[in-house]
C-alpha atoms as a PDB file:
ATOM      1  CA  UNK A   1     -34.331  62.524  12.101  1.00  0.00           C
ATOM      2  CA  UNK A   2     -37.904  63.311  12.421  1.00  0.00           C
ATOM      3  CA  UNK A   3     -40.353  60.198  12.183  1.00  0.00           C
ATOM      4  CA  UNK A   4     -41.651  60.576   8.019  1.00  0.00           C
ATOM      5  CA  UNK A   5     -37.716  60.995   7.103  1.00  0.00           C
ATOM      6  CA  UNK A   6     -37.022  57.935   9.643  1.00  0.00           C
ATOM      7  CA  UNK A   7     -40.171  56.014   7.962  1.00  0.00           C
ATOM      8  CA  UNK A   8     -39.023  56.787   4.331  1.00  0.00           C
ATOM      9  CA  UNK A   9     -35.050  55.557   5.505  1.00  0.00           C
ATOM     10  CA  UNK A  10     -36.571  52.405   6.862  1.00  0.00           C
ATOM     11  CA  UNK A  11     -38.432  51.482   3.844  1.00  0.00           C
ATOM     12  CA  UNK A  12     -35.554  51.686   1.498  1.00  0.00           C
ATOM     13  CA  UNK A  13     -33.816  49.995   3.753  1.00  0.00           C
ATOM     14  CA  UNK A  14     -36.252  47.007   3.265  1.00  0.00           C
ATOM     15  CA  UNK A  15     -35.670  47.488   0.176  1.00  0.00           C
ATOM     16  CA  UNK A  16     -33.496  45.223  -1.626  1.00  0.00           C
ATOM     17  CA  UNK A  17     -30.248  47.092  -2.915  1.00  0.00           C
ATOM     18  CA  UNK A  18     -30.966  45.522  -6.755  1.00  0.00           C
ATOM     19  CA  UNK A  19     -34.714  46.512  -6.618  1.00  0.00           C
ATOM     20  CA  UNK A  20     -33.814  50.193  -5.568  1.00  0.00           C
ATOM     21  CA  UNK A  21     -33.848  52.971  -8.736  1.00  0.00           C
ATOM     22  CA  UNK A  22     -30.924  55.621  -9.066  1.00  0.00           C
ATOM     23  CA  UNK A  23     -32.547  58.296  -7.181  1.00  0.00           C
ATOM     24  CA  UNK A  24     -34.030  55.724  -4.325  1.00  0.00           C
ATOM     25  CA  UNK A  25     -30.399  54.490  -4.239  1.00  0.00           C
ATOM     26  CA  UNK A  26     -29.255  58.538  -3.811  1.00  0.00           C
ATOM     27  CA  UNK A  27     -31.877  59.035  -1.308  1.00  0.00           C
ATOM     28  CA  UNK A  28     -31.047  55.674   0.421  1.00  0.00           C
ATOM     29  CA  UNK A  29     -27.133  56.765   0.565  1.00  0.00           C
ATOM     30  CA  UNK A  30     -28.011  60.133   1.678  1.00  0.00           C
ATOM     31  CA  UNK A  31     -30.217  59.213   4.669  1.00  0.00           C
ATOM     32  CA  UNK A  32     -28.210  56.592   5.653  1.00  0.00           C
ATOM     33  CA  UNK A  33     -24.864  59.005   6.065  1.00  0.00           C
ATOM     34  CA  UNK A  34     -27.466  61.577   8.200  1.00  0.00           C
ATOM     35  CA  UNK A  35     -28.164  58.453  10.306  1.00  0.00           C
ATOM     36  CA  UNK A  36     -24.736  57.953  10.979  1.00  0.00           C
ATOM     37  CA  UNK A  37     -23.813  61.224  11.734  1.00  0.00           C
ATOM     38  CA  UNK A  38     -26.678  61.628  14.212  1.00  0.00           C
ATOM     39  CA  UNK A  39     -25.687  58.321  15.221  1.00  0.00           C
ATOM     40  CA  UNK A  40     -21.536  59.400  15.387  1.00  0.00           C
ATOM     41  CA  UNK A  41     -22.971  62.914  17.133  1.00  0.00           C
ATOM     42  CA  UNK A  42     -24.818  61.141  19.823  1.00  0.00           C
ATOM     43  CA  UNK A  43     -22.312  58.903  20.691  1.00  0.00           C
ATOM     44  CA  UNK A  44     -19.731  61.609  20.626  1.00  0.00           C
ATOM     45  CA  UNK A  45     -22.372  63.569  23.311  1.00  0.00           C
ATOM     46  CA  UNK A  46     -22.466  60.765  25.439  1.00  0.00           C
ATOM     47  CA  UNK A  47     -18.857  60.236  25.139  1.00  0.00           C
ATOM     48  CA  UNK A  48     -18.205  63.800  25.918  1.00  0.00           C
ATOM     49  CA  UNK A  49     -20.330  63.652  29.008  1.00  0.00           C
ATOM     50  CA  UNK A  50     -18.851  60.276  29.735  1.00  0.00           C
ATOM     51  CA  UNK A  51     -15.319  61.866  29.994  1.00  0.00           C
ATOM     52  CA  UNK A  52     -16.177  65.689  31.773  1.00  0.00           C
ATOM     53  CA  UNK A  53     -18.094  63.040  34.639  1.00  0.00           C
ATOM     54  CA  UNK A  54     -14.704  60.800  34.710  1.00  0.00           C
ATOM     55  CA  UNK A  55     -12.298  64.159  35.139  1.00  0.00           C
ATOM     56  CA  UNK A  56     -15.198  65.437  37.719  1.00  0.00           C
ATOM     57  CA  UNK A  57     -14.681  62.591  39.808  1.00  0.00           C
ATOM     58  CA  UNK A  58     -10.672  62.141  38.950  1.00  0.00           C
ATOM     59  CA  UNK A  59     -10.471  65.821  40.319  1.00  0.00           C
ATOM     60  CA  UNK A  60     -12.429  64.790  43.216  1.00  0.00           C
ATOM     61  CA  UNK A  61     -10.712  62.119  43.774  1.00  0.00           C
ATOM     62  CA  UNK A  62      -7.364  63.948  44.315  1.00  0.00           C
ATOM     63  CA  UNK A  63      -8.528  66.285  46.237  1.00  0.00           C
ATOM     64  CA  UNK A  64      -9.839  64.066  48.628  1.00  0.00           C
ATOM     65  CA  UNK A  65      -6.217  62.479  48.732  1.00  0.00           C
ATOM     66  CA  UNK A  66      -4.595  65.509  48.750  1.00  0.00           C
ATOM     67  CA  UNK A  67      -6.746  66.225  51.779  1.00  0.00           C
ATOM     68  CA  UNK A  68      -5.780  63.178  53.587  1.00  0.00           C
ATOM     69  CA  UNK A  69      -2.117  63.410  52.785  1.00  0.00           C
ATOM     70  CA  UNK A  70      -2.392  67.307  54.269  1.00  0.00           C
ATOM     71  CA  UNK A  71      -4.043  66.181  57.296  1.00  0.00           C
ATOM     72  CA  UNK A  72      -1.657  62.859  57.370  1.00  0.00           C
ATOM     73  CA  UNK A  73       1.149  65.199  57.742  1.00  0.00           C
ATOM     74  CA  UNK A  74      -0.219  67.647  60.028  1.00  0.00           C
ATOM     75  CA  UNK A  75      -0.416  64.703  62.551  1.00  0.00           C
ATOM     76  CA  UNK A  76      -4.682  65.411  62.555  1.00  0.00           C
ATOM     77  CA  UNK A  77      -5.645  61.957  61.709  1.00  0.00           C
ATOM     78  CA  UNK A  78      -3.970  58.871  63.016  1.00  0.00           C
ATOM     79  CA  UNK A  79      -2.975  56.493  60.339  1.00  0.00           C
ATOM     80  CA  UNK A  80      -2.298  53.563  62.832  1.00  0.00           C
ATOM     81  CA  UNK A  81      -4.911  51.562  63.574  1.00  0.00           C
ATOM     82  CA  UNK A  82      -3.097  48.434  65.322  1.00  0.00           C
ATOM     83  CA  UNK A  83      -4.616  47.422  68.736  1.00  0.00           C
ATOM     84  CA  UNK A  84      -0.903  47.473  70.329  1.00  0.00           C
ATOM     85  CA  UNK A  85      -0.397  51.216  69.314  1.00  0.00           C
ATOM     86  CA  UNK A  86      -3.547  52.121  71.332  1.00  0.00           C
ATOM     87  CA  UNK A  87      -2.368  50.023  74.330  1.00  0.00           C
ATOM     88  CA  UNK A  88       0.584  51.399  74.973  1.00  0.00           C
ATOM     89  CA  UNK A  89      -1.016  55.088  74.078  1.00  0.00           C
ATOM     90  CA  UNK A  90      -3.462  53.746  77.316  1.00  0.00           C
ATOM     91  CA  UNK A  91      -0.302  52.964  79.353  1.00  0.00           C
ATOM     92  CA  UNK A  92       1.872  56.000  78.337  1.00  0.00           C
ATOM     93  CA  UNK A  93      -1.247  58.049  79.531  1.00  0.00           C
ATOM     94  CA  UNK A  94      -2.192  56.494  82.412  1.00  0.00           C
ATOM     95  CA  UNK A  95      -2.400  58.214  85.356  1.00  0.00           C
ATOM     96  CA  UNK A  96      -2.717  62.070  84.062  1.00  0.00           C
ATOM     97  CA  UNK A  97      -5.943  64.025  84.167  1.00  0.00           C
ATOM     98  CA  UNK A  98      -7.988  65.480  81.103  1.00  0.00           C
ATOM     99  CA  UNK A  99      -6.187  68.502  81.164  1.00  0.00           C
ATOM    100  CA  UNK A 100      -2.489  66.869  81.232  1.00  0.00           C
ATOM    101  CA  UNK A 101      -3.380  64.640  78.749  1.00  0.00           C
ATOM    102  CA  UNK A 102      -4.109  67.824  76.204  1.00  0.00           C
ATOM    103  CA  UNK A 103      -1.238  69.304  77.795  1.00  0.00           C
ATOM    104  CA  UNK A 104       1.093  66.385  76.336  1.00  0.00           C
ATOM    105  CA  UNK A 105      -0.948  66.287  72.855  1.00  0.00           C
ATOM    106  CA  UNK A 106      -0.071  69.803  72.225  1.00  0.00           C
ATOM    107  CA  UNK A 107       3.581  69.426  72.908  1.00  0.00           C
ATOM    108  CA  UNK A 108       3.614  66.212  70.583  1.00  0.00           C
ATOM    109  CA  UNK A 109       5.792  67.030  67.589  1.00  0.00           C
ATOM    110  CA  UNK A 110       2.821  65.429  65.511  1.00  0.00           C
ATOM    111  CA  UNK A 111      -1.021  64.146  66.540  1.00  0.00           C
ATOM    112  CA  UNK A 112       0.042  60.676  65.585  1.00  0.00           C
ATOM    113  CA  UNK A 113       0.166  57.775  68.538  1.00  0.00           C
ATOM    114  CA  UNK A 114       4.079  58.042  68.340  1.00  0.00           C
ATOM    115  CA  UNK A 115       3.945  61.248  68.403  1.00  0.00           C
ATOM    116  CA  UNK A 116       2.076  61.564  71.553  1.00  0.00           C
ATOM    117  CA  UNK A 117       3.672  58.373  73.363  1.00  0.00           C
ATOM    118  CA  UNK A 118       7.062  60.588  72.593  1.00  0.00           C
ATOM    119  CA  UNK A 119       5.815  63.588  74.102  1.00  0.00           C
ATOM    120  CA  UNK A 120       4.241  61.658  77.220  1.00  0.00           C
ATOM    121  CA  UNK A 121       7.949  60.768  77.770  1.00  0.00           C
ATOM    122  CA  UNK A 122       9.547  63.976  77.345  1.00  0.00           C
ATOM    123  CA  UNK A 123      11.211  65.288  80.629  1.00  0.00           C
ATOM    124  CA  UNK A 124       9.977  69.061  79.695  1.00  0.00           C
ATOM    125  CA  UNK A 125       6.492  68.332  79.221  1.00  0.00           C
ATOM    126  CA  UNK A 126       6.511  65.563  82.871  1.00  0.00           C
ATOM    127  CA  UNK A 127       8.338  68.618  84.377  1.00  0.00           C
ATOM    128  CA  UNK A 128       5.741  71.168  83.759  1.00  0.00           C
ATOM    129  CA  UNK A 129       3.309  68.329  84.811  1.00  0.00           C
ATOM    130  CA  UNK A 130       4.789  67.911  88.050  1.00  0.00           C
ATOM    131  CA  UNK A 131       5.654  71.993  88.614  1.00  0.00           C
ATOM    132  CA  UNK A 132       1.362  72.331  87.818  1.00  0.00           C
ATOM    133  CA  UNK A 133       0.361  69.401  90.279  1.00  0.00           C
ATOM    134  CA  UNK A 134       2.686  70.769  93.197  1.00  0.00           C
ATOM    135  CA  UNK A 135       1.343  73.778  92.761  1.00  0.00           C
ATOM    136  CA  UNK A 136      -2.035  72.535  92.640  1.00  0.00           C
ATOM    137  CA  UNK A 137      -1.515  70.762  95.339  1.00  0.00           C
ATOM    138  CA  UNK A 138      -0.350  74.042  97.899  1.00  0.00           C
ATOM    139  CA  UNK A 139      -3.327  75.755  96.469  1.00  0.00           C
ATOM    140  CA  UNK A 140      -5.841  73.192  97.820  1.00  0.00           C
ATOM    141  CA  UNK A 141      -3.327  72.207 100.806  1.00  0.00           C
ATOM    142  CA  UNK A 142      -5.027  73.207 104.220  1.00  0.00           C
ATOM    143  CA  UNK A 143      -3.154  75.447 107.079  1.00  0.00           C
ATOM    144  CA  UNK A 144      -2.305  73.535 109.893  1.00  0.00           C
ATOM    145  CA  UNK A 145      -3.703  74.441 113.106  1.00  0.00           C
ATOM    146  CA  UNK A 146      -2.277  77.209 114.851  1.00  0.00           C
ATOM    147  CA  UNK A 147      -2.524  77.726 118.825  1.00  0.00           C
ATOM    148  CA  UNK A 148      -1.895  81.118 120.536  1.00  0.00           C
ATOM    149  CA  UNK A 149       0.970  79.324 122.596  1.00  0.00           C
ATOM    150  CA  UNK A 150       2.776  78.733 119.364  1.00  0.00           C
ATOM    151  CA  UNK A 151       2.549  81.844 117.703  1.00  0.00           C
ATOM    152  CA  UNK A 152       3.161  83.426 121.326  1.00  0.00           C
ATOM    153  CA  UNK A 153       6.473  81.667 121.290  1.00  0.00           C
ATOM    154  CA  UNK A 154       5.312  78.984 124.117  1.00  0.00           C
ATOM    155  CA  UNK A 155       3.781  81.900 127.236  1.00  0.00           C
ATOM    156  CA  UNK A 156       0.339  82.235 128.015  1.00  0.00           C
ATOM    157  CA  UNK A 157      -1.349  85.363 127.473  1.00  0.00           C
ATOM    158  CA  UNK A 158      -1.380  85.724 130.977  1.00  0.00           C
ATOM    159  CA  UNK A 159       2.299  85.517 131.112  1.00  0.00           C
ATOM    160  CA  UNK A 160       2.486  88.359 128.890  1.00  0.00           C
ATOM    161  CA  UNK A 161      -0.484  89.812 130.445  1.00  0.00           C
ATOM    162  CA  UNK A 162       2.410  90.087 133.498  1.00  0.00           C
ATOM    163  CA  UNK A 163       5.612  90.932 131.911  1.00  0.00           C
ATOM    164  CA  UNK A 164       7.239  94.448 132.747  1.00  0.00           C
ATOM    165  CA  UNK A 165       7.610  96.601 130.033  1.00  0.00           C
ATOM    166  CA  UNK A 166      11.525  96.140 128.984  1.00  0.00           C
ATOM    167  CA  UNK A 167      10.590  91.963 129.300  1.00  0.00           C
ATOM    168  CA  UNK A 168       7.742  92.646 126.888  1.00  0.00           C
ATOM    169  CA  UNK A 169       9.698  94.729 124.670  1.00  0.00           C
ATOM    170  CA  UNK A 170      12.660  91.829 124.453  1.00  0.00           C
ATOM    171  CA  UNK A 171       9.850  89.073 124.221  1.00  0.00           C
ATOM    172  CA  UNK A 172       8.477  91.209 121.118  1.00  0.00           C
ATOM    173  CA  UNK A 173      12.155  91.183 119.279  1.00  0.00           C
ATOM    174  CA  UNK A 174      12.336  87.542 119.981  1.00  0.00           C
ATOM    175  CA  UNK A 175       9.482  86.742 117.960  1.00  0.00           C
ATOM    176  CA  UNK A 176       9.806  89.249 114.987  1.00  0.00           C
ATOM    177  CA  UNK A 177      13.243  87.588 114.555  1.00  0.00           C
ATOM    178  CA  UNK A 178      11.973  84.163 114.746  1.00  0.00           C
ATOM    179  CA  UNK A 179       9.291  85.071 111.986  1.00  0.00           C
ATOM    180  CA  UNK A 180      11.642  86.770 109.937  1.00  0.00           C
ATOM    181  CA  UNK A 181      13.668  83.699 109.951  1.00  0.00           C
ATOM    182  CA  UNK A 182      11.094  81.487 108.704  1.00  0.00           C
ATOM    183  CA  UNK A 183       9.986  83.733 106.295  1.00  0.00           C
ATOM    184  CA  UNK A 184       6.192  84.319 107.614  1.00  0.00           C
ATOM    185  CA  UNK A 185       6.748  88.185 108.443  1.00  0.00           C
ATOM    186  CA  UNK A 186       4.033  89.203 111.569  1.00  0.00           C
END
């Protein structure tokens, strides 16, 4: 309603019912019913926007939980937050490096503390720990010393220096058989 129709509604409005005339009675009636419709259509605009907001946020809203459920069941989010959980993570842990530690979450049948704890205890995941710190461990394991009387099977070099030819040849056999036998070749 524009302000001169709004002025000319308020005034016979004022206007007692028994003073009005037929036709200020008609134009009461009718400007009254326009008021209520803008009134009705207003409301009904606000209520419309009132309920595409609610459904917004209802459809956000289950997405969200969707999302969590999802990620609940992939194991990506812990959903235990008790102190005792995360001890006995701590102790089920303890002792592995970095790397074993993301050795044993990606063998855990889920990323939940159970999960993991589970896994920490499996004897395929503490065997392939073990196999990778042995052979960590040769890797970085130093040579002993070796001497030349050792690997000359206890004579000096001037004791081979000496031998004959047929005593060096026998010394020779000696020794390839001993290395063969340990397995270190010449």
């Amino acid at each position: 309603m524009d302000a001169e129709i709004q002025k000319e509604f308020e005034e016979l409005k004022n206007l007692p019912e028994a003073e009005r005339d037929e036709n200020q009675q008609t134009r009461f009636d009718e400007l009254n019913k326009q008021a209520e419709t803008e009134k009705t259509e207003g409301k009904s605009k606000e209520l419309q926007s009132a309920l595409a907001q609610k459904e917004h946020w209802r459809e956000k809203a289950e997405k969200a939980e969707n999302k969590i459920k999802e990620l609940q069941t992939k194991g990506e989010i812990a959903t235990s937050t008790n102190p005792m959980d995360i001890v006995k993570l701590a102790k089920a842990l303890e002792g592995n490096s970095e790397e074993e530690i993301e050795f044993i979450a990606r063998n855990a049948a889920d990323k939940s503390i159970d999960g993991i704890i589970e896994a920490s205890k499996d004897e395929m995941v503490q065997i392939a720990i073990k196999g990778k710190r042995e052979k960590v461990s040769k890797e970085t394991k130093v040579p002993g010393p070796s001497s030349a009387s050792a690997l000359s099977g206890e004579k000096s070099l001037k004791d081979i220096k000496n031998m004959t030819r047929e005593e060096h040849k026998e010394w020779a056999e000696e020794q390839m058989r001993k290395a063969t036998e340990r397995g270190e070749g010449i």
